[in-house]
PDB file of N, CA and C in Angstrom:
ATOM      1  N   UNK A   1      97.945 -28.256  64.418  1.00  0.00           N
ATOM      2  CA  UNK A   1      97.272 -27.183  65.151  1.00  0.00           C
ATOM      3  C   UNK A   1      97.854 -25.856  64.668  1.00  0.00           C
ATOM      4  N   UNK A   2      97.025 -24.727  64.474  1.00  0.00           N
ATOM      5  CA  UNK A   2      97.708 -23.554  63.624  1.00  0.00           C
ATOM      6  C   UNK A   2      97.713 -22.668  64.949  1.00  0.00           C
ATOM      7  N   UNK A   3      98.674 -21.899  64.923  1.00  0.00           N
ATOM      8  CA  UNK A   3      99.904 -21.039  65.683  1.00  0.00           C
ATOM      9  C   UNK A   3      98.676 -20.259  66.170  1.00  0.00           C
ATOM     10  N   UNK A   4      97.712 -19.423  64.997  1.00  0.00           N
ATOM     11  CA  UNK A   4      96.694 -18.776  64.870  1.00  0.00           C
ATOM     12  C   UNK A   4      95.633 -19.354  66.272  1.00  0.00           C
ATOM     13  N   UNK A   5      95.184 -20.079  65.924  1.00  0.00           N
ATOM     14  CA  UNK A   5      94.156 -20.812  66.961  1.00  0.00           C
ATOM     15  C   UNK A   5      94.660 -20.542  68.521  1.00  0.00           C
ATOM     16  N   UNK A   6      95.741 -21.093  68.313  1.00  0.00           N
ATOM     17  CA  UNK A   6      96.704 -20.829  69.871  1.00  0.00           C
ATOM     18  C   UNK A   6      96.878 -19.668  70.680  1.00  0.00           C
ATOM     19  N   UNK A   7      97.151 -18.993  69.643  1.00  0.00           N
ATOM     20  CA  UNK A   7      97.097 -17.174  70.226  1.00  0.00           C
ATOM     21  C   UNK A   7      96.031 -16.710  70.326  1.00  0.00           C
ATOM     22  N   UNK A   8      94.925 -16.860  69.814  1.00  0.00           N
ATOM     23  CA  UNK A   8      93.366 -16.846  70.129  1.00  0.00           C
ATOM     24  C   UNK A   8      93.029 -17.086  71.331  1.00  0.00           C
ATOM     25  N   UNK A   9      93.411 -18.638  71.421  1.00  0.00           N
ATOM     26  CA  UNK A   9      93.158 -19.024  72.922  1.00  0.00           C
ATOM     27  C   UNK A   9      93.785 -18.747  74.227  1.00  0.00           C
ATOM     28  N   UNK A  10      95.090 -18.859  73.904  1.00  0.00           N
ATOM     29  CA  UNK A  10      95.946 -18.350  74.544  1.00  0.00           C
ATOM     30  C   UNK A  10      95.914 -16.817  75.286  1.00  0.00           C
ATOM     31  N   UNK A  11      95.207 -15.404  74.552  1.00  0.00           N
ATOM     32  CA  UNK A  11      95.010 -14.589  74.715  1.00  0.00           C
ATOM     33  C   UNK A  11      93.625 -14.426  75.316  1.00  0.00           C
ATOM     34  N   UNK A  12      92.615 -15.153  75.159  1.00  0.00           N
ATOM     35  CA  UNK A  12      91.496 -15.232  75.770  1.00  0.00           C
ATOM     36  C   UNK A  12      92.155 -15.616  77.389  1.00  0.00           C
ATOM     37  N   UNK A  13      92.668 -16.536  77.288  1.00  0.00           N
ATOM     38  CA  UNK A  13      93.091 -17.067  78.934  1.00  0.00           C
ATOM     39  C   UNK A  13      94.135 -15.581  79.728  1.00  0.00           C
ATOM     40  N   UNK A  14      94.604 -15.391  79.200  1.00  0.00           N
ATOM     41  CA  UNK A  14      95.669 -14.165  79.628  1.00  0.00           C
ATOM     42  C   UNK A  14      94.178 -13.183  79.702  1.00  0.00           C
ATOM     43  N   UNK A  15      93.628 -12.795  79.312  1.00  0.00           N
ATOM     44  CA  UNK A  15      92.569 -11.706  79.654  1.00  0.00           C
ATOM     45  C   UNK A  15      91.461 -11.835  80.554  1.00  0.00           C
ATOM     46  N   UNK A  16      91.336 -13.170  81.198  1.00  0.00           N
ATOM     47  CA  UNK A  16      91.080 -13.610  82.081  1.00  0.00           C
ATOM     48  C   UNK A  16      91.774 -13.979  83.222  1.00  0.00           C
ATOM     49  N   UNK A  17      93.100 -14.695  83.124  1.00  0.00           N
ATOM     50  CA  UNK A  17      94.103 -14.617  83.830  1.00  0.00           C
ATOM     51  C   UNK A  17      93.562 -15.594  84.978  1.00  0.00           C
ATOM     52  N   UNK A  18      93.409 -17.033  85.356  1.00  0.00           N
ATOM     53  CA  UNK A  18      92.632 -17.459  86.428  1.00  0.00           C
ATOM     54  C   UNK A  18      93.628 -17.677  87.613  1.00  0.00           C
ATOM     55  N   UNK A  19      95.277 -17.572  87.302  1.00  0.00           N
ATOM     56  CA  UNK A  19      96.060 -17.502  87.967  1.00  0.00           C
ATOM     57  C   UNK A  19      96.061 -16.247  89.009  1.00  0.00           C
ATOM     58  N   UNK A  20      95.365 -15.023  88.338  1.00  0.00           N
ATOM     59  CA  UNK A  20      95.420 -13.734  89.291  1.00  0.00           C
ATOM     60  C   UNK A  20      96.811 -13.392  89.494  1.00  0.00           C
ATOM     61  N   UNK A  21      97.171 -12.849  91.080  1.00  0.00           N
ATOM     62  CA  UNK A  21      98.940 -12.878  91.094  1.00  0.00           C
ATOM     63  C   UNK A  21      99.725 -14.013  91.272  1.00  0.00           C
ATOM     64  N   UNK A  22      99.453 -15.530  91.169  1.00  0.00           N
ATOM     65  CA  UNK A  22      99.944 -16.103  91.032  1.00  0.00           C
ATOM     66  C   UNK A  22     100.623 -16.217  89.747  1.00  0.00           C
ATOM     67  N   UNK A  23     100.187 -15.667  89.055  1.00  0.00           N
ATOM     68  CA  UNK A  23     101.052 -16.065  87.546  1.00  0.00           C
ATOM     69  C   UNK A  23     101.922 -15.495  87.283  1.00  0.00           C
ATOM     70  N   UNK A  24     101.905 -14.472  88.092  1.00  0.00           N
ATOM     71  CA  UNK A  24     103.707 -14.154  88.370  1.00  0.00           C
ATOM     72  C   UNK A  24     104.818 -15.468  88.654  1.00  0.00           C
ATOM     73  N   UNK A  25     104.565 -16.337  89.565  1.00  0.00           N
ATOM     74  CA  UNK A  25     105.379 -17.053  90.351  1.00  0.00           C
ATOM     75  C   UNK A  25     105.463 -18.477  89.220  1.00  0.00           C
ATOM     76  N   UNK A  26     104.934 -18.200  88.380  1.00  0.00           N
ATOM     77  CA  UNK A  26     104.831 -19.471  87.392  1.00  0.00           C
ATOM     78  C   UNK A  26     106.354 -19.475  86.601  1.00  0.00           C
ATOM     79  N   UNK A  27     107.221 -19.696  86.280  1.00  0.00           N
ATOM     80  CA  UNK A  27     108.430 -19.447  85.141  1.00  0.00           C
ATOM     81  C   UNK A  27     107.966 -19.731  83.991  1.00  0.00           C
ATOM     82  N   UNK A  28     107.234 -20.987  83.851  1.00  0.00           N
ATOM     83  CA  UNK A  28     107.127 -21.725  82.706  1.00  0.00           C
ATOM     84  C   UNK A  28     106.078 -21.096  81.689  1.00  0.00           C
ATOM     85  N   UNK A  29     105.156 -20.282  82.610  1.00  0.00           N
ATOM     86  CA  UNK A  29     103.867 -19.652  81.908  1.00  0.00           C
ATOM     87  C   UNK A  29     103.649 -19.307  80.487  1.00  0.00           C
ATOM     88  N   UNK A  30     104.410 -18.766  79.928  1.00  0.00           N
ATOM     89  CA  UNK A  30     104.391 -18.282  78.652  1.00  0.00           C
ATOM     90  C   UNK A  30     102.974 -18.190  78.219  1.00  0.00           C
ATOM     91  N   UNK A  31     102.697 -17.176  78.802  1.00  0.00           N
ATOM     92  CA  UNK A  31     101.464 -16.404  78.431  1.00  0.00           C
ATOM     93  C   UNK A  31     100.019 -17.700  78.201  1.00  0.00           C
ATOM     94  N   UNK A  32      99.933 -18.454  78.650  1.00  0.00           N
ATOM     95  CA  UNK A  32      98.970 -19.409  78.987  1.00  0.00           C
ATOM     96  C   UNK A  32      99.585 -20.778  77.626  1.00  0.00           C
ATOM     97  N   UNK A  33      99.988 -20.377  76.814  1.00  0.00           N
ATOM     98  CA  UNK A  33     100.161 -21.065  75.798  1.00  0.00           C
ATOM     99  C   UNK A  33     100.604 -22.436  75.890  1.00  0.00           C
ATOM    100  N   UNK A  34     100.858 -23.076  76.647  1.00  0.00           N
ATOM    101  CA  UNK A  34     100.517 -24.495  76.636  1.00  0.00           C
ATOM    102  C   UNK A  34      99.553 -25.148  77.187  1.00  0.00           C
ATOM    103  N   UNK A  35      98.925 -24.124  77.689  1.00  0.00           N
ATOM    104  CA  UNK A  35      97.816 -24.329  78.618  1.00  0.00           C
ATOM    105  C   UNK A  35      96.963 -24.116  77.165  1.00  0.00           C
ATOM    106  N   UNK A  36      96.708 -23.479  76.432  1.00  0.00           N
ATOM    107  CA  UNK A  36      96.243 -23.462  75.334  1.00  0.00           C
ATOM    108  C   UNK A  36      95.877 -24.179  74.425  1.00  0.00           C
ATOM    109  N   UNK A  37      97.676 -24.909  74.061  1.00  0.00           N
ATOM    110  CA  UNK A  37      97.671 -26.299  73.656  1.00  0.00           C
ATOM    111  C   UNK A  37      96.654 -27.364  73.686  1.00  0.00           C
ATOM    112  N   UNK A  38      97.000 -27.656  75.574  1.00  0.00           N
ATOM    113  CA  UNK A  38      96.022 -28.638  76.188  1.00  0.00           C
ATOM    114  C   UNK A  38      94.221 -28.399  75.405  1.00  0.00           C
ATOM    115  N   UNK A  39      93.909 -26.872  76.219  1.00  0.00           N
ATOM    116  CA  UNK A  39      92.908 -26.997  76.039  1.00  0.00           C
ATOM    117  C   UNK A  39      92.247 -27.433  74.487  1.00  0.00           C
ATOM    118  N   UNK A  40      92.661 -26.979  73.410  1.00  0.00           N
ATOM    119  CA  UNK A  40      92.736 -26.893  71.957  1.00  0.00           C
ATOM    120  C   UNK A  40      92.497 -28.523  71.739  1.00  0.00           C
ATOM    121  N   UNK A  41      93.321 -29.361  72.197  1.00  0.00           N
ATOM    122  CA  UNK A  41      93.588 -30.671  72.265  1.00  0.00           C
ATOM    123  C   UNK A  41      92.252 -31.510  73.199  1.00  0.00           C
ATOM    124  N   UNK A  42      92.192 -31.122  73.808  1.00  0.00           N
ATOM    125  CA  UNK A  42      91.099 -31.521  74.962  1.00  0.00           C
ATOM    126  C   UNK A  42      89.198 -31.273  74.266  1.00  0.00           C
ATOM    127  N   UNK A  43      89.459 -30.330  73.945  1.00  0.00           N
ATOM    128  CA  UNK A  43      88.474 -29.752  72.878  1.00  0.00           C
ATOM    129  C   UNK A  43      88.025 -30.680  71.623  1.00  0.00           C
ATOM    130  N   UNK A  44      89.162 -31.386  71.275  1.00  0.00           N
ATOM    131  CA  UNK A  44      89.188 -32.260  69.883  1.00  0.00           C
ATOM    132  C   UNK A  44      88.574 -33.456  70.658  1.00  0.00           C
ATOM    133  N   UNK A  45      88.714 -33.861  71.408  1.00  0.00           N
ATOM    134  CA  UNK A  45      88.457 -35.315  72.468  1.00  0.00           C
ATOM    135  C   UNK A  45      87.302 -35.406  72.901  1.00  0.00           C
ATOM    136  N   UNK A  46      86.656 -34.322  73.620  1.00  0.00           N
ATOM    137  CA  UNK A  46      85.537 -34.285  74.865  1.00  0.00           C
ATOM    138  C   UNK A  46      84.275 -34.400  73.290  1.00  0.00           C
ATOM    139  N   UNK A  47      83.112 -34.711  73.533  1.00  0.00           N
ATOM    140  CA  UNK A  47      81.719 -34.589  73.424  1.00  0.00           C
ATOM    141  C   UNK A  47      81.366 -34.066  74.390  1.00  0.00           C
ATOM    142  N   UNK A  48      79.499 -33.922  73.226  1.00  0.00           N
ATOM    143  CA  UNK A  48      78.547 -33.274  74.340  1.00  0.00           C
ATOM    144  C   UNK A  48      78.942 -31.813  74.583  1.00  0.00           C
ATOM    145  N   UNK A  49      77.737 -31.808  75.348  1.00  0.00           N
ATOM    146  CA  UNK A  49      77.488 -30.144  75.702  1.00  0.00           C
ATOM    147  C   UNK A  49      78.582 -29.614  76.846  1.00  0.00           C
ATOM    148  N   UNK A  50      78.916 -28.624  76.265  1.00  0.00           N
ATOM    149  CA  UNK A  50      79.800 -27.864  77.243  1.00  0.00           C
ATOM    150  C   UNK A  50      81.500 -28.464  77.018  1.00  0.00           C
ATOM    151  N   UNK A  51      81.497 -28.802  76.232  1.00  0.00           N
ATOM    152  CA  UNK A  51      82.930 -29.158  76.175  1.00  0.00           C
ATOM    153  C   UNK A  51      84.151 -28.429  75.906  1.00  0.00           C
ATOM    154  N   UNK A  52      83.413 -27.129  75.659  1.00  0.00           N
ATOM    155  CA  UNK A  52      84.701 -25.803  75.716  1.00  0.00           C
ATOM    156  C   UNK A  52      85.216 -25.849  77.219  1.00  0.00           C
ATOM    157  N   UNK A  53      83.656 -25.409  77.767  1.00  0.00           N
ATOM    158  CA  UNK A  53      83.902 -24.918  79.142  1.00  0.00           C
ATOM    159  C   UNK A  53      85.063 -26.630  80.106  1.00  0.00           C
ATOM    160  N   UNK A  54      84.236 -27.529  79.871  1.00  0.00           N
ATOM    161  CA  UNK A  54      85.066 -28.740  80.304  1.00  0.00           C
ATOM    162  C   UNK A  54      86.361 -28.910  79.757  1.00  0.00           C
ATOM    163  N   UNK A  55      87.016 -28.397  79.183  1.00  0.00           N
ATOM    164  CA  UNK A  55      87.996 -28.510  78.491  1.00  0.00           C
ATOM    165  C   UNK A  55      89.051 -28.073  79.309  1.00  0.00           C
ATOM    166  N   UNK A  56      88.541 -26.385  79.592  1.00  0.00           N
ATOM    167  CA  UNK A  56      88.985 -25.212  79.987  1.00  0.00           C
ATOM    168  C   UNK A  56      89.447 -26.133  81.325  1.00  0.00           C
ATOM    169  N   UNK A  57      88.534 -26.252  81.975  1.00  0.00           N
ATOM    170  CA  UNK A  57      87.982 -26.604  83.426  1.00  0.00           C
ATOM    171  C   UNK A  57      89.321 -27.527  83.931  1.00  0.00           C
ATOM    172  N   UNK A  58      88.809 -29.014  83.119  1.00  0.00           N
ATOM    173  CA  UNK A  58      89.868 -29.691  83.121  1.00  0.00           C
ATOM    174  C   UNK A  58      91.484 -29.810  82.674  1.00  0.00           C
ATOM    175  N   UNK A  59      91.831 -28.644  82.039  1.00  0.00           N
ATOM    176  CA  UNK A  59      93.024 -28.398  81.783  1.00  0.00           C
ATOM    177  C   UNK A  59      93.871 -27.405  83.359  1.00  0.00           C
ATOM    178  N   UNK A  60      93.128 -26.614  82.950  1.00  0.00           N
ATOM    179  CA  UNK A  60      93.659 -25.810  84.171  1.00  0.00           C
ATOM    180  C   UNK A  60      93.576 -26.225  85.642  1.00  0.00           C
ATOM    181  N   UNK A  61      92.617 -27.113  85.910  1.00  0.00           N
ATOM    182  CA  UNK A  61      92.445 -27.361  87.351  1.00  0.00           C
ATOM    183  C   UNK A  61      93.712 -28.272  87.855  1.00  0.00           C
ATOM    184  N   UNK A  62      93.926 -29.474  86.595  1.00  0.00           N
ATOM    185  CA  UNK A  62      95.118 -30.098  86.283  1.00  0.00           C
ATOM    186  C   UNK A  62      96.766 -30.151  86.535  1.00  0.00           C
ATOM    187  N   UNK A  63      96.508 -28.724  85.509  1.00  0.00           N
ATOM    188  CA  UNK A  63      97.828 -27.927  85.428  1.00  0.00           C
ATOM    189  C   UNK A  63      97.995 -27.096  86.866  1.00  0.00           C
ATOM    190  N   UNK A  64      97.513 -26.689  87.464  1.00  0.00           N
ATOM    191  CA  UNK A  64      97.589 -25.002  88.504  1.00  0.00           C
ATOM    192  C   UNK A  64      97.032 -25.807  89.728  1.00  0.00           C
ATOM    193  N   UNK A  65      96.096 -26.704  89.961  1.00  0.00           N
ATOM    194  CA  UNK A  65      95.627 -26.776  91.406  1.00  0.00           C
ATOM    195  C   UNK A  65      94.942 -26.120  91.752  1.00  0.00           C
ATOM    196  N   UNK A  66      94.048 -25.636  90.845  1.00  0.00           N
ATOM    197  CA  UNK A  66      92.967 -24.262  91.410  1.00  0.00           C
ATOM    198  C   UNK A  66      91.658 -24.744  91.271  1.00  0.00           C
ATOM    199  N   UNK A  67      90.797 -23.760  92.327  1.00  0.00           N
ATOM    200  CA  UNK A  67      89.522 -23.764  91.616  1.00  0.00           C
ATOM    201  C   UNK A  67      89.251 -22.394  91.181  1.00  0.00           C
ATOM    202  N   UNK A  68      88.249 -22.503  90.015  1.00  0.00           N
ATOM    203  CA  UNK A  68      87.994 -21.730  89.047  1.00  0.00           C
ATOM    204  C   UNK A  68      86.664 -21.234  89.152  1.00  0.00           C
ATOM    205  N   UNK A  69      86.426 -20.138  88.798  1.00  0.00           N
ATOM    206  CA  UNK A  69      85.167 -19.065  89.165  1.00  0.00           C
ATOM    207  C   UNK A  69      84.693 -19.438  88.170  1.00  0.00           C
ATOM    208  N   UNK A  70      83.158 -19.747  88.496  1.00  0.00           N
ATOM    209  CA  UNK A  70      82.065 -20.402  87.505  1.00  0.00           C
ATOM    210  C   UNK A  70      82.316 -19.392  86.738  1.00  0.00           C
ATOM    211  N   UNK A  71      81.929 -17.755  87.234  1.00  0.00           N
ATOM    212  CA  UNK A  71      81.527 -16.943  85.622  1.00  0.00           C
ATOM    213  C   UNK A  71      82.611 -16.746  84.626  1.00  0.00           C
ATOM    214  N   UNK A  72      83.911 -16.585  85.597  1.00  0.00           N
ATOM    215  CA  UNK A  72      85.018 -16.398  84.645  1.00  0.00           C
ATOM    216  C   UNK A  72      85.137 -17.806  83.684  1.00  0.00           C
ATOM    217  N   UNK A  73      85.187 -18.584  83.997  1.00  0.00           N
ATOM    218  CA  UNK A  73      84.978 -19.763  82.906  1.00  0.00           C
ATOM    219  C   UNK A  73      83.694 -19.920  81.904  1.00  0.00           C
ATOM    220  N   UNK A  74      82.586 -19.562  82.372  1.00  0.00           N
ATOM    221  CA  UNK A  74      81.849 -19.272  81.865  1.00  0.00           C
ATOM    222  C   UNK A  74      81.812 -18.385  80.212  1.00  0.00           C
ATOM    223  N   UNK A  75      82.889 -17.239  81.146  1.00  0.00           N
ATOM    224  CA  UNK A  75      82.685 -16.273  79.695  1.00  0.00           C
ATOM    225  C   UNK A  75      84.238 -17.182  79.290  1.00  0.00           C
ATOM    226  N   UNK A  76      84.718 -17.504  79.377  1.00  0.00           N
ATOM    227  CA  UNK A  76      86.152 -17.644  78.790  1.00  0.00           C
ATOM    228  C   UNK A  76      85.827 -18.549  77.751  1.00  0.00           C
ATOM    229  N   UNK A  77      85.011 -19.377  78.365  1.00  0.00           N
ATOM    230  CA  UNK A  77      84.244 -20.850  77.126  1.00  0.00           C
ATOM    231  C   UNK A  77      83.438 -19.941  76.435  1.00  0.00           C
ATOM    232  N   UNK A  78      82.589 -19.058  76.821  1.00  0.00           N
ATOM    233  CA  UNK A  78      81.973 -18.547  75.022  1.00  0.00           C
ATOM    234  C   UNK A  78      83.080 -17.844  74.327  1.00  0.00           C
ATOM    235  N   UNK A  79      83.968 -17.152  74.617  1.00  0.00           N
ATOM    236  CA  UNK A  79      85.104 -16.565  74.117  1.00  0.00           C
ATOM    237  C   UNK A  79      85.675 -17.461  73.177  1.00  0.00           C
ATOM    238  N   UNK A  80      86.045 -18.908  73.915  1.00  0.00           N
ATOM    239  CA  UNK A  80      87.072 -19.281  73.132  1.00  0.00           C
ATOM    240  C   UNK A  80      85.920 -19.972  72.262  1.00  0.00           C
ATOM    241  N   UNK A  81      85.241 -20.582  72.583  1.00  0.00           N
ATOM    242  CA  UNK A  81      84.411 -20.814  71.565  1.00  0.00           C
ATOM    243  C   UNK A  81      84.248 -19.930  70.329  1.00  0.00           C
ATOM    244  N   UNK A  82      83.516 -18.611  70.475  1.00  0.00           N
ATOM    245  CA  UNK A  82      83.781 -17.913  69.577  1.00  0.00           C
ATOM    246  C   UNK A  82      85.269 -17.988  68.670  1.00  0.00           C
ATOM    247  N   UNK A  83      86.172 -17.799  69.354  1.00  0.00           N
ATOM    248  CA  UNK A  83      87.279 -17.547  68.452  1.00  0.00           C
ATOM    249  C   UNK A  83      87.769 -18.929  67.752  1.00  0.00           C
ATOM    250  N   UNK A  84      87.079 -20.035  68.110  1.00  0.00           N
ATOM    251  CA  UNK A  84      87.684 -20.940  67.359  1.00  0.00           C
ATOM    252  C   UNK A  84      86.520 -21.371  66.645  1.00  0.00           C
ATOM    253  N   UNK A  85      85.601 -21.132  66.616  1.00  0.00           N
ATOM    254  CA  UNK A  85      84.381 -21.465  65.383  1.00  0.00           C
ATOM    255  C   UNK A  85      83.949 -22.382  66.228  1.00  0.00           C
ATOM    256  N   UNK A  86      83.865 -23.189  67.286  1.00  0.00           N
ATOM    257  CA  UNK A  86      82.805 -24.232  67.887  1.00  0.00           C
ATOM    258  C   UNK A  86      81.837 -23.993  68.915  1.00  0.00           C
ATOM    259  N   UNK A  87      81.166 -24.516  68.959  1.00  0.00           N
ATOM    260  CA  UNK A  87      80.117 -24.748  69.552  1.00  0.00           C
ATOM    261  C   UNK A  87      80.491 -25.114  71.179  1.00  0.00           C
ATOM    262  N   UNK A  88      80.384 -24.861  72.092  1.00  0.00           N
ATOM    263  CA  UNK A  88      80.318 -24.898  73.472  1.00  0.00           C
ATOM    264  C   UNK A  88      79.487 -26.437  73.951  1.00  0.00           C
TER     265      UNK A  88
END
């Protein structure tokens, strides 16, 4: 997995931020980047349509215990899509 891809994604999630002020209280956070990981990884696995956004979905809901705002995931999956060359 290239470093590149990661910070892509990684920075898409930080500019969205689905933690809000919770991601203060996180230690481990490092700027979404293993959360990144996951998703990147999760991405390679899933088929079918929407598998950015499912990716996203299922990583974070996982990791954090949250639920997640349709639109903000919404745009975060064409984002990262975009930045990693796939298809949603």
């Amino acid at each position: 997995m290239q470093e590149e891809m990661i910070k892509r994604v990684a920075g898409v999630l930080e500019a969205w931020n689905p933690l809000g002020e919770a991601a203060n209280t996180i230690d481990a956070l490092d700027g979404y980047r293993y959360e990144a990981i996951d998703i990147i990884s999760t991405i390679g696995i899933l088929s079918g349509p929407f598998k950015v956004e499912k990716s996203i979905e299922q990583v974070l809901t996982q990791a954090f215990d949250i639920v997640l705002d349709r639109e903000g995931l919404a745009k975060a999956a064409k984002d990262i899509s975009s930045a990693l060359g796939v298809s949603n």
